[in-house]
Protein backbone atom coordinates (compact mmCIF):
# COMPACT_ATOMS: atom_id res chain seq x y z
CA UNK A 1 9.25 -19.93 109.45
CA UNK A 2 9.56 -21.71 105.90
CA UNK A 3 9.56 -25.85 106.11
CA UNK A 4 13.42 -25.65 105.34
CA UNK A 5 14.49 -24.08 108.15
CA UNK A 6 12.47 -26.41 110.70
CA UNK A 7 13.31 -29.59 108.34
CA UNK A 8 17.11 -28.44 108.71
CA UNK A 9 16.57 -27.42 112.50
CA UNK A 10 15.21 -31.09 113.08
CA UNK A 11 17.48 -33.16 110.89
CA UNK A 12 20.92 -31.75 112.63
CA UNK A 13 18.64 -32.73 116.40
CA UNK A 14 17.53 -36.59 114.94
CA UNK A 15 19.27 -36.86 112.01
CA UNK A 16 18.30 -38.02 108.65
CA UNK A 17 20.07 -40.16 105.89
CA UNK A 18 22.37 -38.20 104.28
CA UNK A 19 22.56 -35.57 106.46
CA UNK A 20 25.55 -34.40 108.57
CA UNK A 21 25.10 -35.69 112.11
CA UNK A 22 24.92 -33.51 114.80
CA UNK A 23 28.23 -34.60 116.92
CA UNK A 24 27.27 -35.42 120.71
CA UNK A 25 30.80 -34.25 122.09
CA UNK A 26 31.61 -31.26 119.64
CA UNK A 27 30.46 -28.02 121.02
CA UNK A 28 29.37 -24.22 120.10
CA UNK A 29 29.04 -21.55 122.08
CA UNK A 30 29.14 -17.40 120.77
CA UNK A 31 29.41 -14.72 123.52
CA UNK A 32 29.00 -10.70 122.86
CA UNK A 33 32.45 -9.39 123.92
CA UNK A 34 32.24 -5.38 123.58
CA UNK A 35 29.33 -3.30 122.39
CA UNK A 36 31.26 -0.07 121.30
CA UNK A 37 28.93 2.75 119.96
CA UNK A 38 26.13 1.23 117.78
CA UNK A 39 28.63 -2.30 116.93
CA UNK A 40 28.23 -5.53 119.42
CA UNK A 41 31.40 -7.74 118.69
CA UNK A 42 30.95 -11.48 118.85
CA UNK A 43 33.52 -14.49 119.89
CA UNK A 44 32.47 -18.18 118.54
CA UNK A 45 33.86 -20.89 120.65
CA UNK A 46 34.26 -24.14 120.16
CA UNK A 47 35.93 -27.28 121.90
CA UNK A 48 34.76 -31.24 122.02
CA UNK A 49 34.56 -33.28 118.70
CA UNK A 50 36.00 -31.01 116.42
CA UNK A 51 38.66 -32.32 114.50
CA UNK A 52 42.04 -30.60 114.35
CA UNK A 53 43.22 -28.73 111.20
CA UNK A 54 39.97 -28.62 109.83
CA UNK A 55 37.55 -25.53 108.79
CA UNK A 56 34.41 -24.61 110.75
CA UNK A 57 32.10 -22.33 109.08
CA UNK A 58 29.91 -19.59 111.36
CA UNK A 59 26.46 -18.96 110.24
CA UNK A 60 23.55 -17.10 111.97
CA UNK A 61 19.98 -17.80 111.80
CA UNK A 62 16.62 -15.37 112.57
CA UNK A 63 18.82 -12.41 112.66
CA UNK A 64 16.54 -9.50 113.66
CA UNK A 65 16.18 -6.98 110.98
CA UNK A 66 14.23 -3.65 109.99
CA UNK A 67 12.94 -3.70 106.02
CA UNK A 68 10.02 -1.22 105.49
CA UNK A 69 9.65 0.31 108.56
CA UNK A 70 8.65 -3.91 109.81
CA UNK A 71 10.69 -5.92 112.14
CA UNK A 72 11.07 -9.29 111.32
CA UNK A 73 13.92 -12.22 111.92
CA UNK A 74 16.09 -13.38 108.46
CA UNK A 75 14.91 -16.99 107.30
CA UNK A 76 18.17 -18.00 105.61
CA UNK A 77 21.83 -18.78 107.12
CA UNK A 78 24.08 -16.00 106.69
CA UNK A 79 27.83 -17.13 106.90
CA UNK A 80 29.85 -14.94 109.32
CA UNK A 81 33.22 -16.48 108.53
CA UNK A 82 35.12 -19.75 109.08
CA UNK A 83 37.48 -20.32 111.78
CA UNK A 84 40.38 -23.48 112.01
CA UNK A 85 40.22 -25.77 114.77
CA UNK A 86 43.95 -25.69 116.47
CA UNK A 87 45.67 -28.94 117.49
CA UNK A 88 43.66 -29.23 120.56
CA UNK A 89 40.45 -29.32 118.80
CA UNK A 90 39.28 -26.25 119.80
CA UNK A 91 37.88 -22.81 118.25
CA UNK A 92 38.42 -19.49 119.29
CA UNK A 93 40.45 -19.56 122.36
CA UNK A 94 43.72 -17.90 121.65
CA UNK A 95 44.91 -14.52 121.89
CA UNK A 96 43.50 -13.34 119.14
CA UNK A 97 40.16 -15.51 117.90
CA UNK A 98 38.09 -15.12 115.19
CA UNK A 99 35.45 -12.07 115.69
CA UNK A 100 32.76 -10.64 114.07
CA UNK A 101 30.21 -7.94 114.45
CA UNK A 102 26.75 -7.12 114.35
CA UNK A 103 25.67 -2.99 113.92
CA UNK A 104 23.14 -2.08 116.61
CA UNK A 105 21.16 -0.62 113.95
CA UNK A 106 17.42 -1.38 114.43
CA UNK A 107 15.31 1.13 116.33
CA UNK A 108 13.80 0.72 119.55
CA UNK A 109 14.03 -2.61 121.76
CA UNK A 110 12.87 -6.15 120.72
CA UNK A 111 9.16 -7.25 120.47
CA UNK A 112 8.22 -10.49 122.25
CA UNK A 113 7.33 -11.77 119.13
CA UNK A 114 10.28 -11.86 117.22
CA UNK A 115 12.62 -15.54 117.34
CA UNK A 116 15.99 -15.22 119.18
CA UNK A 117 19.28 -15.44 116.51
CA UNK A 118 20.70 -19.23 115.94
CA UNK A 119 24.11 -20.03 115.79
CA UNK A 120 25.35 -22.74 113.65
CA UNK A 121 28.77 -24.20 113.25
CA UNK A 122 29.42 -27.43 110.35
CA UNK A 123 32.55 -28.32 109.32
CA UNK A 124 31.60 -30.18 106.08
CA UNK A 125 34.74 -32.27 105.53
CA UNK A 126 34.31 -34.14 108.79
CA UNK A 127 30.52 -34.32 108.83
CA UNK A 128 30.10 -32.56 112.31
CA UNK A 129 27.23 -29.43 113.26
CA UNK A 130 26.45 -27.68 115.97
CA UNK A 131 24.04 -25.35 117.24
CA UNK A 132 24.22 -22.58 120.35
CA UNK A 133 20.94 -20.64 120.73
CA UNK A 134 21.14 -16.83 120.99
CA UNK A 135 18.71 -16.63 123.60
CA UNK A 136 17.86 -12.89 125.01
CA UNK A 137 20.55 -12.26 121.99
CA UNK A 138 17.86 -9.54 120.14
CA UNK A 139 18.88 -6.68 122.37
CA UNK A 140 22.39 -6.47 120.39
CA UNK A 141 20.80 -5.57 116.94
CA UNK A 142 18.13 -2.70 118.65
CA UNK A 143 19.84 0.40 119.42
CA UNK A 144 17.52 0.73 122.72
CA UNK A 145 16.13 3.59 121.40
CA UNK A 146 12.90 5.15 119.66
């Protein structure tokens, strides 16, 4: 895993000058909701120290993919979308939150070796990050089968 990642990974846990601070009360947490056919639809929540009104962009981190016939997890954010916190200070619990989806395209089932998928959730105006860890979350980008 390139420096950046880990630097970035350890700077949002400790902190760093000029970095954004990793909030102790705000709160991230993604959940599949349906796996239809080969697509596995996913619901970001949030609620804690997120500030009402404001923008919170989704990213994803060691996303499993297949390039060359070699599995191997991404090494860059990919943004997913951006949700708005509602007046309570919370993400993604109304009748209809924010959703997005991940194609159950890879062949096969995980290796051991490959790092789970990281969530990551900054709003940028406000200075506040954080991080839910996809753990066991490979299984929705393999198909299951050879």
């Amino acid at each position: 895993m390139p420096l950046c990642v880990i630097a970035l990974a350890l700077s949002a846990l400790v902190g760093c000058p000029g970095c954004p601070e990793r909030s102790k009360e705000a709160t991230l947490y993604v959940a599949p909701a349906t796996t239809r056919g080969n697509v596995t639809t996913f619901i970001p929540t949030g609620y804690g120290g997120w500030v009402p009104g404001s923008k919170v962009e989704i990213l994803i981190l060691a996303e499993p993919q297949f390039v060359d016939g070699e599995i191997s997890s991404t090494t860059t954010f990919r943004s997913v979308g951006t949700v708005t916190v509602d007046v309570h200070g919370l993400f993604g619990f109304g009748p209809f939150p924010f959703q997005f989806s991940v194609p159950r395209n890879i062949p096969g089932t995980p290796p051991g070796y490959l790092a789970q998928p990281l969530f990551y959730a900054r709003d940028t105006a406000n200075n506040i990050t954080a991080f839910f860890p996809g753990v066991d979350f490979n299984i929705f980008w393999f198909t299951g089968k050879p």
